[in-house]
PDB file of N, CA and C in Angstrom:
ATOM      1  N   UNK A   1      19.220  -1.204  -1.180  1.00  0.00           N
ATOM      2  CA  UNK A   1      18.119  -1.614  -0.331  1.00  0.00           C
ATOM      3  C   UNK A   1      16.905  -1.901  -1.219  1.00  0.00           C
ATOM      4  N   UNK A   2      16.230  -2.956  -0.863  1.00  0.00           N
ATOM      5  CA  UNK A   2      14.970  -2.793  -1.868  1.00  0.00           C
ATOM      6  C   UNK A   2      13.914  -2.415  -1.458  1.00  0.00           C
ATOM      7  N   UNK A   3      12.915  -1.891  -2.514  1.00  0.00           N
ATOM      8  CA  UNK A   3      12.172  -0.966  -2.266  1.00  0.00           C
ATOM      9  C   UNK A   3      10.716  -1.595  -1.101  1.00  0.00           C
ATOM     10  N   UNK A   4      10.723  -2.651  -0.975  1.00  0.00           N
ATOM     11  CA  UNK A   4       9.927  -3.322  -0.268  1.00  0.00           C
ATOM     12  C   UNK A   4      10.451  -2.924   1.384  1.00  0.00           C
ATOM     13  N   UNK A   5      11.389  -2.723   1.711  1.00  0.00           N
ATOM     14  CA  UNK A   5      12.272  -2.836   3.221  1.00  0.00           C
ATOM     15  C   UNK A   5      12.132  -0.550   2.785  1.00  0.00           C
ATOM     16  N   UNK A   6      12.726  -0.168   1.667  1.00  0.00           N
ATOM     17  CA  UNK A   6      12.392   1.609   2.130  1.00  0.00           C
ATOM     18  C   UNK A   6      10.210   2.001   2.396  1.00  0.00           C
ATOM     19  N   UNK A   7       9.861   1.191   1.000  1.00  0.00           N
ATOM     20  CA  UNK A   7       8.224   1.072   1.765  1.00  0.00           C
ATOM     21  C   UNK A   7       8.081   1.413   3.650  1.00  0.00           C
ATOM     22  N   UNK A   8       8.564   0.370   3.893  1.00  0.00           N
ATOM     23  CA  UNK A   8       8.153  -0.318   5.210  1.00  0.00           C
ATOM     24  C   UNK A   8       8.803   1.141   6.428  1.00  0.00           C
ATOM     25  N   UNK A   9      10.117   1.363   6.113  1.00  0.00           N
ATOM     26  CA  UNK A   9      11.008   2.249   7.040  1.00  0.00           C
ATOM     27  C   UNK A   9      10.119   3.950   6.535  1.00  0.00           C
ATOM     28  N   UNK A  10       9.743   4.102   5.499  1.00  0.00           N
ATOM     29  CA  UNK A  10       8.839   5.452   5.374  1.00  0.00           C
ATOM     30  C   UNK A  10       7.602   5.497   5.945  1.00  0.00           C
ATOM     31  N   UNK A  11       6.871   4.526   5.880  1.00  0.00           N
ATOM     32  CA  UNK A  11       5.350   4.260   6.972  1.00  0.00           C
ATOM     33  C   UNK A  11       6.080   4.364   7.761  1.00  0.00           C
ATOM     34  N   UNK A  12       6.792   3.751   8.473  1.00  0.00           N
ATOM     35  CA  UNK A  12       6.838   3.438  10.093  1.00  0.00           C
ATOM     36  C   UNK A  12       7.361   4.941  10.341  1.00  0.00           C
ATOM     37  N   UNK A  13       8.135   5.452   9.920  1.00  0.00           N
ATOM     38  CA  UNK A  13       8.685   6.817  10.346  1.00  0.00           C
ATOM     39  C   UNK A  13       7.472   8.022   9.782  1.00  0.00           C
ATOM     40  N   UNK A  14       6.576   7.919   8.975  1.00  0.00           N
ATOM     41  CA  UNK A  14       6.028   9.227   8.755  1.00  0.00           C
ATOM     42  C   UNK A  14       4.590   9.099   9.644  1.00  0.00           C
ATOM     43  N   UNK A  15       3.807   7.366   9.744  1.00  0.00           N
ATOM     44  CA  UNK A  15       2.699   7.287  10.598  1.00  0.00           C
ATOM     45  C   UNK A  15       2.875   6.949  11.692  1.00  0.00           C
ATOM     46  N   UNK A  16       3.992   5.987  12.163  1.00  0.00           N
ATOM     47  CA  UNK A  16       3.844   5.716  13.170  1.00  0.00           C
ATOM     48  C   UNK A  16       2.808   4.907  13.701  1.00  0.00           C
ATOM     49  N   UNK A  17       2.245   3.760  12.468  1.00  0.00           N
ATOM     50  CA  UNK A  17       1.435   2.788  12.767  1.00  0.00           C
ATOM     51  C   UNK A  17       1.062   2.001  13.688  1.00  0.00           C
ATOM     52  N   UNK A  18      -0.697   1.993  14.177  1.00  0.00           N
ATOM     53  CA  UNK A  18      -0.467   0.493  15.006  1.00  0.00           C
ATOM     54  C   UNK A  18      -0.492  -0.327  14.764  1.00  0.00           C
ATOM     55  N   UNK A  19      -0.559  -0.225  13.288  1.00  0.00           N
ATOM     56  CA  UNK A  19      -0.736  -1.794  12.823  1.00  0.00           C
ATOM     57  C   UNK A  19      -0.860  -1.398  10.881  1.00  0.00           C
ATOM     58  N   UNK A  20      -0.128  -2.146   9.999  1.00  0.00           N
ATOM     59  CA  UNK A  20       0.126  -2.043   8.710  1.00  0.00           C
ATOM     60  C   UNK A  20       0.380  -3.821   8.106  1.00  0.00           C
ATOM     61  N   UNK A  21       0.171  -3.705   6.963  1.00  0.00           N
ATOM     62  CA  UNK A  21       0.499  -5.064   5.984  1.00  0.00           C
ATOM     63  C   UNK A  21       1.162  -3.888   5.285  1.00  0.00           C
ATOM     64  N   UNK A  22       2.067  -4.700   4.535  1.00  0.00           N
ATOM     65  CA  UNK A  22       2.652  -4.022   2.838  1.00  0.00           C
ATOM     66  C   UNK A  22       2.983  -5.756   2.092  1.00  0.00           C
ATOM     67  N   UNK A  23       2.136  -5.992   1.501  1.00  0.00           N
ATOM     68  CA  UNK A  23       2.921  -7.221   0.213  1.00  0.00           C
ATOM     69  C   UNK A  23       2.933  -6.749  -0.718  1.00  0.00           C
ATOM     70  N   UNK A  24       3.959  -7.314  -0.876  1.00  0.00           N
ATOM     71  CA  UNK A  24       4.392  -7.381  -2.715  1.00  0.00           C
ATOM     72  C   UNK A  24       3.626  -8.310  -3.512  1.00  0.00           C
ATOM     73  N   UNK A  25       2.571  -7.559  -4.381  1.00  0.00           N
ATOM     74  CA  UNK A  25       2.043  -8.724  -5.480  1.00  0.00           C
ATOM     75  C   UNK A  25       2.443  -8.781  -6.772  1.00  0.00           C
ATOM     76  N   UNK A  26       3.763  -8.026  -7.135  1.00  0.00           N
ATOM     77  CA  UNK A  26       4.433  -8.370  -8.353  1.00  0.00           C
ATOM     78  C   UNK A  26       4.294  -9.608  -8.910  1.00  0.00           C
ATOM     79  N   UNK A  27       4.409 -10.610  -8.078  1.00  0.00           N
ATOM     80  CA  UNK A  27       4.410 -11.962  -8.608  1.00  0.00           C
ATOM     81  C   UNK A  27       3.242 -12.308  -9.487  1.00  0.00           C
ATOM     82  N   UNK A  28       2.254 -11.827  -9.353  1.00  0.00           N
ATOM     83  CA  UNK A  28       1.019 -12.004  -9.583  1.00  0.00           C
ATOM     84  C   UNK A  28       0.695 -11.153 -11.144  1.00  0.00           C
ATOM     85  N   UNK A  29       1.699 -10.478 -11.324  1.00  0.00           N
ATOM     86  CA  UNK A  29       1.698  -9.841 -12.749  1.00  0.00           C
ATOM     87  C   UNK A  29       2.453 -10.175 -13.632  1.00  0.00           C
ATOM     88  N   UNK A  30       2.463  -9.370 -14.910  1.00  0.00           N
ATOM     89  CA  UNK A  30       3.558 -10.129 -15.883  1.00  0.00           C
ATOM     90  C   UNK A  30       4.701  -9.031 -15.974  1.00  0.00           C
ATOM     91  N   UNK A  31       5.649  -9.374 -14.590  1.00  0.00           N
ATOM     92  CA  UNK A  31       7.032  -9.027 -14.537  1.00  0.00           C
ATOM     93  C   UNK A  31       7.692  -9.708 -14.474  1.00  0.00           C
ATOM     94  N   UNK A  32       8.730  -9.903 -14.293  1.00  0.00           N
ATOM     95  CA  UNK A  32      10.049 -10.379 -14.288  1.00  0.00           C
ATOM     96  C   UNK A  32       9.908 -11.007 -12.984  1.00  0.00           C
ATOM     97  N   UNK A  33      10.498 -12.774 -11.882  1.00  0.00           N
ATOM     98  CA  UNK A  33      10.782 -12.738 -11.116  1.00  0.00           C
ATOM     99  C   UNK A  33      11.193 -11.771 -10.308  1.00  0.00           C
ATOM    100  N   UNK A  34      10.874 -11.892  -9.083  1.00  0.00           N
ATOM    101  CA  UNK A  34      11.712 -10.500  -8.067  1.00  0.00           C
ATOM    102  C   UNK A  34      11.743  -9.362  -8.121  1.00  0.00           C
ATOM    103  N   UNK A  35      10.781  -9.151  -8.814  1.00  0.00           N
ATOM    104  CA  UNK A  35      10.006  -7.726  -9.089  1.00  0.00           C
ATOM    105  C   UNK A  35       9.640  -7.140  -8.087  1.00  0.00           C
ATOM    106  N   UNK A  36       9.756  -5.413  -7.806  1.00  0.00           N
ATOM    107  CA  UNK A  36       9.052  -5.267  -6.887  1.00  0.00           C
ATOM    108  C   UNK A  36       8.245  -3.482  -7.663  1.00  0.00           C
ATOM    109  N   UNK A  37       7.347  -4.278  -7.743  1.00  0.00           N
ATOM    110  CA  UNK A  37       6.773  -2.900  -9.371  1.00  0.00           C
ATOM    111  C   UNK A  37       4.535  -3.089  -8.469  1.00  0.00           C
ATOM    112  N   UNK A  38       4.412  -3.763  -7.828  1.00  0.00           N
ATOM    113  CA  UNK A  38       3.294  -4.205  -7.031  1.00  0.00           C
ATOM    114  C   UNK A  38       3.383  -4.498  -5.985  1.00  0.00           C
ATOM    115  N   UNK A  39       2.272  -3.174  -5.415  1.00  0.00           N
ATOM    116  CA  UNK A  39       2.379  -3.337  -4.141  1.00  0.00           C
ATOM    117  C   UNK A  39       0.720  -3.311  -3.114  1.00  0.00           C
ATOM    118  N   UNK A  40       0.574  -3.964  -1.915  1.00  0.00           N
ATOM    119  CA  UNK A  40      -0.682  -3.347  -1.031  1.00  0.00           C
ATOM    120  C   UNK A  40      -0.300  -3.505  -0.030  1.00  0.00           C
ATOM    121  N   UNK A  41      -1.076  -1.686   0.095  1.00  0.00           N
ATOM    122  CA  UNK A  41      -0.490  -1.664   1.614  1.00  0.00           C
ATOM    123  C   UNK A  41      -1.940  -1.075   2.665  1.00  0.00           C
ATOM    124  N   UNK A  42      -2.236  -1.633   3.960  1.00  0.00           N
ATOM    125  CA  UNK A  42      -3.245  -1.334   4.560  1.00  0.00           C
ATOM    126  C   UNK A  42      -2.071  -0.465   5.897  1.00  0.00           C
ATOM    127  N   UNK A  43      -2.640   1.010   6.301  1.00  0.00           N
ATOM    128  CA  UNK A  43      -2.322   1.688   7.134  1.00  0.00           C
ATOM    129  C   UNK A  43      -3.059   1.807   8.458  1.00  0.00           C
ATOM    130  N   UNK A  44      -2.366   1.443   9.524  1.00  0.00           N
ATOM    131  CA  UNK A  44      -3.421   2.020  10.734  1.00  0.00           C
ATOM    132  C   UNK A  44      -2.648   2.681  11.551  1.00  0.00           C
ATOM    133  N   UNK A  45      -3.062   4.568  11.656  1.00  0.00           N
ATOM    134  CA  UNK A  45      -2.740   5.168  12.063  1.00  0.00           C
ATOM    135  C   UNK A  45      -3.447   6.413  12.899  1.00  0.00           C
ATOM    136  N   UNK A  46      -3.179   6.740  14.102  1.00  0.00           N
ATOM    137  CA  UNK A  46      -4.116   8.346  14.459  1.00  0.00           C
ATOM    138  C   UNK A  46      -3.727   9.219  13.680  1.00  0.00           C
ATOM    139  N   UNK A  47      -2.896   9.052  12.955  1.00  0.00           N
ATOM    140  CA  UNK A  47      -2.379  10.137  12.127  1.00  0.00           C
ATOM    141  C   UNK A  47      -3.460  10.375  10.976  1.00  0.00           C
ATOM    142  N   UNK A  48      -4.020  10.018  10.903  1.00  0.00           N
ATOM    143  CA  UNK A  48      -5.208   9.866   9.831  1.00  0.00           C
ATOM    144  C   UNK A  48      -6.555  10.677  10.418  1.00  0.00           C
ATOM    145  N   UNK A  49      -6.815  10.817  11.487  1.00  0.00           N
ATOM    146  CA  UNK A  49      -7.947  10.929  12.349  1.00  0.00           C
ATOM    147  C   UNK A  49      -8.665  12.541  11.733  1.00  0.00           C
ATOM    148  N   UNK A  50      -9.616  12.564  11.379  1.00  0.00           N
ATOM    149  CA  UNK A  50     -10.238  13.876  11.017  1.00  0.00           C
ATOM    150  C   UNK A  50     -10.018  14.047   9.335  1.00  0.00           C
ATOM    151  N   UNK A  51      -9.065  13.080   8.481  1.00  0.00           N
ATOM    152  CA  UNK A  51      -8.788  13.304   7.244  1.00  0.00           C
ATOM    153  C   UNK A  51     -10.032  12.241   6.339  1.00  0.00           C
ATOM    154  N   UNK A  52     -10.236  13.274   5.509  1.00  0.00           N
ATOM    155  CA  UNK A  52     -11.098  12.122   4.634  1.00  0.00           C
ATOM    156  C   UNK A  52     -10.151  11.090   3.610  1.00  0.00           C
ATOM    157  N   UNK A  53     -10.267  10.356   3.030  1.00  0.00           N
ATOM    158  CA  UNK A  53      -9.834   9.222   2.457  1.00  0.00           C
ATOM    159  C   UNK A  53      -8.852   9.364   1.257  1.00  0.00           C
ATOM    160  N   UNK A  54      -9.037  10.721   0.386  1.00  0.00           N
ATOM    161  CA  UNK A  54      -8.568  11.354  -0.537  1.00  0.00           C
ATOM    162  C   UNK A  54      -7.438  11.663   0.461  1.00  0.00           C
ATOM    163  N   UNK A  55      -7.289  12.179   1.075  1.00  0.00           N
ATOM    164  CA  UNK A  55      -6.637  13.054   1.773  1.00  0.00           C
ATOM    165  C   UNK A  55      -5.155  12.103   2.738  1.00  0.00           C
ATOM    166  N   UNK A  56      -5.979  10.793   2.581  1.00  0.00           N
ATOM    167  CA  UNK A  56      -5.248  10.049   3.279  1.00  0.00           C
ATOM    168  C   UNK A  56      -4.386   9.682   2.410  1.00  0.00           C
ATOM    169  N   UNK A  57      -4.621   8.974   1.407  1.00  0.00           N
ATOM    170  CA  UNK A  57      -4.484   8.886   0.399  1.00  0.00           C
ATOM    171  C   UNK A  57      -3.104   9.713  -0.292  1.00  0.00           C
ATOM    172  N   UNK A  58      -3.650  10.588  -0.187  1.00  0.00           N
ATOM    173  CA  UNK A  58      -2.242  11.440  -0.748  1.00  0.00           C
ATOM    174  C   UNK A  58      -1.157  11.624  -0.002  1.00  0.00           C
ATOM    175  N   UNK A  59      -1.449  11.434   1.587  1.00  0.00           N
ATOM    176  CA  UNK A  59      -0.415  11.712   2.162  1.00  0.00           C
ATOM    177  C   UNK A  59       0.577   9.861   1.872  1.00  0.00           C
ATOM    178  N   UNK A  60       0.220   9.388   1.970  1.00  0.00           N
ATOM    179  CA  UNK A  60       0.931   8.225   1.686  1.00  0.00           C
ATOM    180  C   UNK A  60       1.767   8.514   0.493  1.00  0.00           C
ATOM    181  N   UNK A  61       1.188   8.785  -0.611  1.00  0.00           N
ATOM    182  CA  UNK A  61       1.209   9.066  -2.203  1.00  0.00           C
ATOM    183  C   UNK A  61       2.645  10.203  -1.667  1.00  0.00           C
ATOM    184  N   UNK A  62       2.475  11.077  -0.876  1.00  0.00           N
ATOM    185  CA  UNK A  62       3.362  12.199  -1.028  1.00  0.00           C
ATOM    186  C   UNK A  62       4.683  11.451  -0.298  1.00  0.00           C
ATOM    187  N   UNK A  63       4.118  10.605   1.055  1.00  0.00           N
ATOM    188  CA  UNK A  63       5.688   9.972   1.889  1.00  0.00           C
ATOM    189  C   UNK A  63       5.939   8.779   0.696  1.00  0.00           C
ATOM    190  N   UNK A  64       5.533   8.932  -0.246  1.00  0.00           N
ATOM    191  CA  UNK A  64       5.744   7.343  -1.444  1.00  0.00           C
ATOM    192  C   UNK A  64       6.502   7.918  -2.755  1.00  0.00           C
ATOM    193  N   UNK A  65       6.465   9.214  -2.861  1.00  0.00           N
ATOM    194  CA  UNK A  65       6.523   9.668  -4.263  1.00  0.00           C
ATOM    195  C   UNK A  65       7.580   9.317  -4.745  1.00  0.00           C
ATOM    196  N   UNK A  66       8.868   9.286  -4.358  1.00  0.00           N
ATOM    197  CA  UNK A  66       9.781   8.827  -4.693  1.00  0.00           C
ATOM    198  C   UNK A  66      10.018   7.530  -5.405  1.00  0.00           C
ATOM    199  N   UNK A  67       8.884   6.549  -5.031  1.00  0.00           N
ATOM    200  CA  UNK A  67       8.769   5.163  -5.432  1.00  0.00           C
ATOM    201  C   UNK A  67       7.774   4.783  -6.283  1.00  0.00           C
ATOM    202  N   UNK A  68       6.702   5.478  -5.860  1.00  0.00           N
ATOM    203  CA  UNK A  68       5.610   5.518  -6.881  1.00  0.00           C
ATOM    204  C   UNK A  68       6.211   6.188  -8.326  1.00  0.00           C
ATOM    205  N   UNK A  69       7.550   7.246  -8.362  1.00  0.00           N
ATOM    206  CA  UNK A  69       7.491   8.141  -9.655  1.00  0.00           C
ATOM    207  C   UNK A  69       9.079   6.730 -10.388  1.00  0.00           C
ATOM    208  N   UNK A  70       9.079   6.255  -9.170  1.00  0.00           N
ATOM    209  CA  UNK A  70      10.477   5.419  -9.899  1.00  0.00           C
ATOM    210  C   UNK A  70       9.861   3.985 -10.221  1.00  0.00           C
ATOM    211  N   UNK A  71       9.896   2.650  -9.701  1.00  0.00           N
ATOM    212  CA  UNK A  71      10.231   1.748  -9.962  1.00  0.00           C
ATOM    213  C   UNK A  71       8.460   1.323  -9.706  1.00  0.00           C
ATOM    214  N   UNK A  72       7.852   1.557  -9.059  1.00  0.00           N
ATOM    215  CA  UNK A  72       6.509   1.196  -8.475  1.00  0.00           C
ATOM    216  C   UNK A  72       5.855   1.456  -9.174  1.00  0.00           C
ATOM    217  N   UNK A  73       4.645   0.559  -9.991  1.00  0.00           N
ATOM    218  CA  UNK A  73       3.909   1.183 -10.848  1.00  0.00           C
ATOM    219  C   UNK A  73       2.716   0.689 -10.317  1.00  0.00           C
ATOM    220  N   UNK A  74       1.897   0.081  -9.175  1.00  0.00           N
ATOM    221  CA  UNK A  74       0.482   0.212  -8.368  1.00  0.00           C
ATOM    222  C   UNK A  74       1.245   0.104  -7.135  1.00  0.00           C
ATOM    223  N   UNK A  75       0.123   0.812  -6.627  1.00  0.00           N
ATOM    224  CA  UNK A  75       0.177   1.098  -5.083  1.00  0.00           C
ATOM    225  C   UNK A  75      -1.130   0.745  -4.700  1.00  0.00           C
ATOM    226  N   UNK A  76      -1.745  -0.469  -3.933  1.00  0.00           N
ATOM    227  CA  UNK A  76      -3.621  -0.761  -3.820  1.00  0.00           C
ATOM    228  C   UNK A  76      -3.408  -0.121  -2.441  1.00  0.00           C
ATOM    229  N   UNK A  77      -3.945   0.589  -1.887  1.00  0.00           N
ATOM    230  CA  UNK A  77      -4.124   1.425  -0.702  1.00  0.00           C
ATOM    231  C   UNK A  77      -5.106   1.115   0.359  1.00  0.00           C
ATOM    232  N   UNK A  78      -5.350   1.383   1.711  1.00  0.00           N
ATOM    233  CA  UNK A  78      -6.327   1.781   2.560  1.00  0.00           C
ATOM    234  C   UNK A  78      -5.375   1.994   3.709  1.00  0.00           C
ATOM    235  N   UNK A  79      -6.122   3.756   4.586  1.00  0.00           N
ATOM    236  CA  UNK A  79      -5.266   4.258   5.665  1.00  0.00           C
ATOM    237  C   UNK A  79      -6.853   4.597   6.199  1.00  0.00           C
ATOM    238  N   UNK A  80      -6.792   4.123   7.420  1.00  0.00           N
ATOM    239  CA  UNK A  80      -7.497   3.851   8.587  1.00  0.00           C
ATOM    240  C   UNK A  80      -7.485   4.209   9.619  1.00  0.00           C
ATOM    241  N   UNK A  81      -7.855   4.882  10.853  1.00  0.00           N
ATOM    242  CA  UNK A  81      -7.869   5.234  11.689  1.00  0.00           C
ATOM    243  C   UNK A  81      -7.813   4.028  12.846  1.00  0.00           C
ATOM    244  N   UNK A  82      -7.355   3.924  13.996  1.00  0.00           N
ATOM    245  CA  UNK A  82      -7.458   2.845  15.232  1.00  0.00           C
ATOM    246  C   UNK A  82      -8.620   2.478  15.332  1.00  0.00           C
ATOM    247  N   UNK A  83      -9.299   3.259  15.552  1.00  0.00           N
ATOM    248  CA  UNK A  83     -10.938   3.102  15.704  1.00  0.00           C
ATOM    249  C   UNK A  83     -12.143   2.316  14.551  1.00  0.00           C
ATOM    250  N   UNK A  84     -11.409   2.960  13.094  1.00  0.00           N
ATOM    251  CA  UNK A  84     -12.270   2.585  11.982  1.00  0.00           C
ATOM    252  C   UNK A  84     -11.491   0.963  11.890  1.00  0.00           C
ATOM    253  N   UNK A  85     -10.401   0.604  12.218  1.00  0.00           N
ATOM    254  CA  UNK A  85      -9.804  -0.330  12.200  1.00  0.00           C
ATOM    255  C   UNK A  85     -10.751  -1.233  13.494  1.00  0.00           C
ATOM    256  N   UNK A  86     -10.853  -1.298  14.540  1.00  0.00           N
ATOM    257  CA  UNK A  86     -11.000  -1.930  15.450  1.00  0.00           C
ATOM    258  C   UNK A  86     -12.746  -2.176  14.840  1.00  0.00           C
ATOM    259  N   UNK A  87     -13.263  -1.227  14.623  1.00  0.00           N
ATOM    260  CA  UNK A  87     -14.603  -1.704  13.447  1.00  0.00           C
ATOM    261  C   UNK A  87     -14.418  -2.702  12.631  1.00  0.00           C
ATOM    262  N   UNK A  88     -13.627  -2.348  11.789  1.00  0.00           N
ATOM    263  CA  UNK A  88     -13.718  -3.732  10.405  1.00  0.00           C
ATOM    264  C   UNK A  88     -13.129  -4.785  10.284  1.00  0.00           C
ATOM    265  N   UNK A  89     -11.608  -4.665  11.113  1.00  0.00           N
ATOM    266  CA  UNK A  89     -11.001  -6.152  10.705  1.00  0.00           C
ATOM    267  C   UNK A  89     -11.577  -6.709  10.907  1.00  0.00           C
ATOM    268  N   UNK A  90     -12.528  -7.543  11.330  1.00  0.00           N
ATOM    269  CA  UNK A  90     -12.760  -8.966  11.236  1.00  0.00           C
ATOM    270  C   UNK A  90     -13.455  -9.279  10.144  1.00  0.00           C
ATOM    271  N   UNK A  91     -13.576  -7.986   9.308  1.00  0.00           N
ATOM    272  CA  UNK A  91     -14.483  -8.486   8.131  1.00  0.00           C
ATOM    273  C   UNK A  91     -13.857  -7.452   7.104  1.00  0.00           C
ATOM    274  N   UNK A  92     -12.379  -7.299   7.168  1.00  0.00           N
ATOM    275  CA  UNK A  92     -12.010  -6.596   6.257  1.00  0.00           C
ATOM    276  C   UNK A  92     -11.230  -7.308   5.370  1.00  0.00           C
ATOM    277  N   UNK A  93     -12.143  -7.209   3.798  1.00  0.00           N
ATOM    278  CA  UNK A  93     -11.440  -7.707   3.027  1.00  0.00           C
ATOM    279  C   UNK A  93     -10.261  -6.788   1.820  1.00  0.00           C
ATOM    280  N   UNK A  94      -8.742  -6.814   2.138  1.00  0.00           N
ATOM    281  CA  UNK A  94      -8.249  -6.147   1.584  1.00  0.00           C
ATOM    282  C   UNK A  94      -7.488  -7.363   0.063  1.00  0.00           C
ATOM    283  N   UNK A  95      -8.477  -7.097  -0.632  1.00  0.00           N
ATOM    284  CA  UNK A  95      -7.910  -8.060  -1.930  1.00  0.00           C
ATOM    285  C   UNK A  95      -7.600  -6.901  -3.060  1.00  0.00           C
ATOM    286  N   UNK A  96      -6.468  -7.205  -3.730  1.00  0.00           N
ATOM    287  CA  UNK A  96      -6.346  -6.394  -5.171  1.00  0.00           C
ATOM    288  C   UNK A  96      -7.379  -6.711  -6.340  1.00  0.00           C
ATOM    289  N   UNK A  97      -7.239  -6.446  -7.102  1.00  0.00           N
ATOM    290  CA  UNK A  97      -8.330  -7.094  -8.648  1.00  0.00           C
ATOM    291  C   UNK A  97      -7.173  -7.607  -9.272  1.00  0.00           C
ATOM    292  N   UNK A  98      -7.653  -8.768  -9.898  1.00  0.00           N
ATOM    293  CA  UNK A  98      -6.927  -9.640 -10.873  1.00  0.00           C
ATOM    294  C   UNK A  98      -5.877  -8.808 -11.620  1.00  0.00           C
ATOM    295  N   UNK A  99      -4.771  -9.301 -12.184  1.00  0.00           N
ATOM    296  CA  UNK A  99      -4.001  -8.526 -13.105  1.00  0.00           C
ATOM    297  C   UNK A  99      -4.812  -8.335 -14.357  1.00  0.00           C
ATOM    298  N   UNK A 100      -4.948  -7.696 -15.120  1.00  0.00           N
ATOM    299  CA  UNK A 100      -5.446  -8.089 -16.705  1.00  0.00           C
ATOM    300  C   UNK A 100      -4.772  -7.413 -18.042  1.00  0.00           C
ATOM    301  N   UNK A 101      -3.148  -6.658 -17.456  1.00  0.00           N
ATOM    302  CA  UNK A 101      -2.090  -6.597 -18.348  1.00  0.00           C
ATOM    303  C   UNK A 101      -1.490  -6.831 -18.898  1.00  0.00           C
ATOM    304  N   UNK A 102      -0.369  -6.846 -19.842  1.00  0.00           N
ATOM    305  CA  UNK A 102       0.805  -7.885 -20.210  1.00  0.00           C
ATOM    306  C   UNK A 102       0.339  -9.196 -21.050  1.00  0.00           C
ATOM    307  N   UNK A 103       0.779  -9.850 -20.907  1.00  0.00           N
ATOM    308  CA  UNK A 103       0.575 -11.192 -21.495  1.00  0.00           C
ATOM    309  C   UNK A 103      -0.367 -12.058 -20.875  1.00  0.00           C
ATOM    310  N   UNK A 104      -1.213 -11.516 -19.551  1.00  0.00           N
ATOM    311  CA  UNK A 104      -1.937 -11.745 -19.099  1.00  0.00           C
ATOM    312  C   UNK A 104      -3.884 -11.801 -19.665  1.00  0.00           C
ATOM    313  N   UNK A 105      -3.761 -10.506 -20.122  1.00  0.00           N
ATOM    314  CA  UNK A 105      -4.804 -10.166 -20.677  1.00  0.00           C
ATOM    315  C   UNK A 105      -4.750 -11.352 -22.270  1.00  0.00           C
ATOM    316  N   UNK A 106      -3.550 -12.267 -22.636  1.00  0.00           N
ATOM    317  CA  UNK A 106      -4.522 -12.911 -24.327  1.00  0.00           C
ATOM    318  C   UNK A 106      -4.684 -13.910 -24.021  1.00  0.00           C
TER     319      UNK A 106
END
Protein backbone atom coordinates (compact mmCIF):
# COMPACT_ATOMS: atom_id res chain seq x y z
CA UNK A 1 0.00 0.00 0.00
CA UNK A 2 1.53 3.35 -0.35
CA UNK A 3 2.15 5.50 2.17
CA UNK A 4 0.03 8.34 0.74
CA UNK A 5 -3.47 5.96 0.82
CA UNK A 6 -2.03 4.56 4.94
CA UNK A 7 -1.59 8.70 5.59
CA UNK A 8 -5.13 9.18 4.58
CA UNK A 9 -6.83 5.71 6.36
CA UNK A 10 -4.85 6.86 9.90
CA UNK A 11 -6.44 10.55 9.91
CA UNK A 12 -9.66 9.37 8.96
CA UNK A 13 -9.69 6.63 11.67
CA UNK A 14 -7.83 8.47 14.60
CA UNK A 15 -9.73 12.22 13.87
CA UNK A 16 -12.45 11.59 12.26
CA UNK A 17 -12.22 14.74 10.13
CA UNK A 18 -14.58 17.23 8.68
CA UNK A 19 -12.59 18.15 6.39
CA UNK A 20 -8.53 17.38 5.55
CA UNK A 21 -6.07 17.89 2.33
CA UNK A 22 -2.92 15.51 2.43
CA UNK A 23 -0.57 16.17 -0.92
CA UNK A 24 2.30 14.80 -1.75
CA UNK A 25 5.01 17.43 -2.59
CA UNK A 26 7.83 15.03 -3.19
CA UNK A 27 7.80 16.09 -6.63
CA UNK A 28 8.86 19.34 -5.77
CA UNK A 29 12.17 18.06 -4.18
CA UNK A 30 15.22 16.35 -5.26
CA UNK A 31 13.87 12.71 -5.09
CA UNK A 32 13.42 10.21 -7.23
CA UNK A 33 10.05 10.21 -9.42
CA UNK A 34 7.17 8.68 -7.29
CA UNK A 35 8.46 9.50 -4.24
CA UNK A 36 6.49 9.71 -1.43
CA UNK A 37 9.22 11.20 1.27
CA UNK A 38 6.88 14.92 1.23
CA UNK A 39 4.10 15.55 2.57
CA UNK A 40 1.09 18.49 3.71
CA UNK A 41 -1.42 17.83 5.48
CA UNK A 42 -4.25 20.39 6.84
CA UNK A 43 -6.59 18.64 9.68
CA UNK A 44 -10.12 19.60 10.62
CA UNK A 45 -11.21 18.05 13.54
CA UNK A 46 -13.30 18.45 17.17
CA UNK A 47 -10.88 16.26 18.18
CA UNK A 48 -8.54 19.04 18.54
CA UNK A 49 -10.88 21.36 20.56
CA UNK A 50 -9.25 22.70 23.92
CA UNK A 51 -5.58 21.46 22.63
CA UNK A 52 -3.01 24.01 21.95
CA UNK A 53 -1.11 23.63 18.63
CA UNK A 54 2.01 21.79 20.04
CA UNK A 55 -0.21 19.46 21.30
CA UNK A 56 -1.99 19.00 18.17
CA UNK A 57 0.76 18.60 16.59
CA UNK A 58 2.05 15.71 18.28
CA UNK A 59 -0.88 13.89 18.26
CA UNK A 60 -0.73 13.61 14.51
CA UNK A 61 3.21 13.09 14.90
CA UNK A 62 2.23 10.12 17.37
CA UNK A 63 -0.92 8.55 14.82
CA UNK A 64 2.18 9.25 12.01
CA UNK A 65 5.16 7.82 13.77
CA UNK A 66 5.43 4.94 11.99
CA UNK A 67 5.90 6.97 8.72
CA UNK A 68 7.46 9.88 9.85
CA UNK A 69 10.38 7.31 11.57
CA UNK A 70 10.32 5.24 8.09
CA UNK A 71 10.09 6.54 4.65
CA UNK A 72 8.67 10.27 5.33
CA UNK A 73 11.11 12.75 5.86
CA UNK A 74 8.65 16.32 6.14
CA UNK A 75 5.46 16.37 7.35
CA UNK A 76 4.16 20.55 6.78
CA UNK A 77 1.24 20.41 9.28
CA UNK A 78 -1.91 22.43 10.53
CA UNK A 79 -4.84 20.70 12.85
CA UNK A 80 -7.72 22.97 13.36
CA UNK A 81 -10.69 22.93 15.05
CA UNK A 82 -14.42 23.25 12.96
CA UNK A 83 -14.77 26.50 14.25
CA UNK A 84 -11.07 27.92 13.82
CA UNK A 85 -11.59 26.40 10.35
CA UNK A 86 -14.93 28.02 9.44
CA UNK A 87 -12.81 31.40 10.53
CA UNK A 88 -9.97 31.13 8.08
CA UNK A 89 -10.54 29.23 5.01
CA UNK A 90 -11.25 31.73 2.88
CA UNK A 91 -8.07 33.23 3.57
CA UNK A 92 -6.12 30.30 4.50
CA UNK A 93 -3.00 30.07 3.00
CA UNK A 94 -1.53 26.56 3.44
CA UNK A 95 1.81 26.77 1.22
CA UNK A 96 5.13 24.78 2.08
CA UNK A 97 8.59 26.87 1.68
CA UNK A 98 10.56 26.26 -1.34
CA UNK A 99 12.79 23.13 -1.31
CA UNK A 100 16.46 24.37 -0.79
CA UNK A 101 18.12 20.72 -0.47
CA UNK A 102 19.79 18.32 -2.69
CA UNK A 103 20.81 19.49 -5.89
CA UNK A 104 18.45 22.06 -5.49
CA UNK A 105 20.23 24.34 -3.29
CA UNK A 106 23.63 24.86 -6.30
Amino acid sequence: MKIEQIIRQKIEASFHPEYYELENESSKHSVPPGSETHFRLLVVSGHFAGLSRIDRQRQVNSVLAAELNGGVHALSQRALTPEEWEKTKDQFPMVSPECRGGSKSR
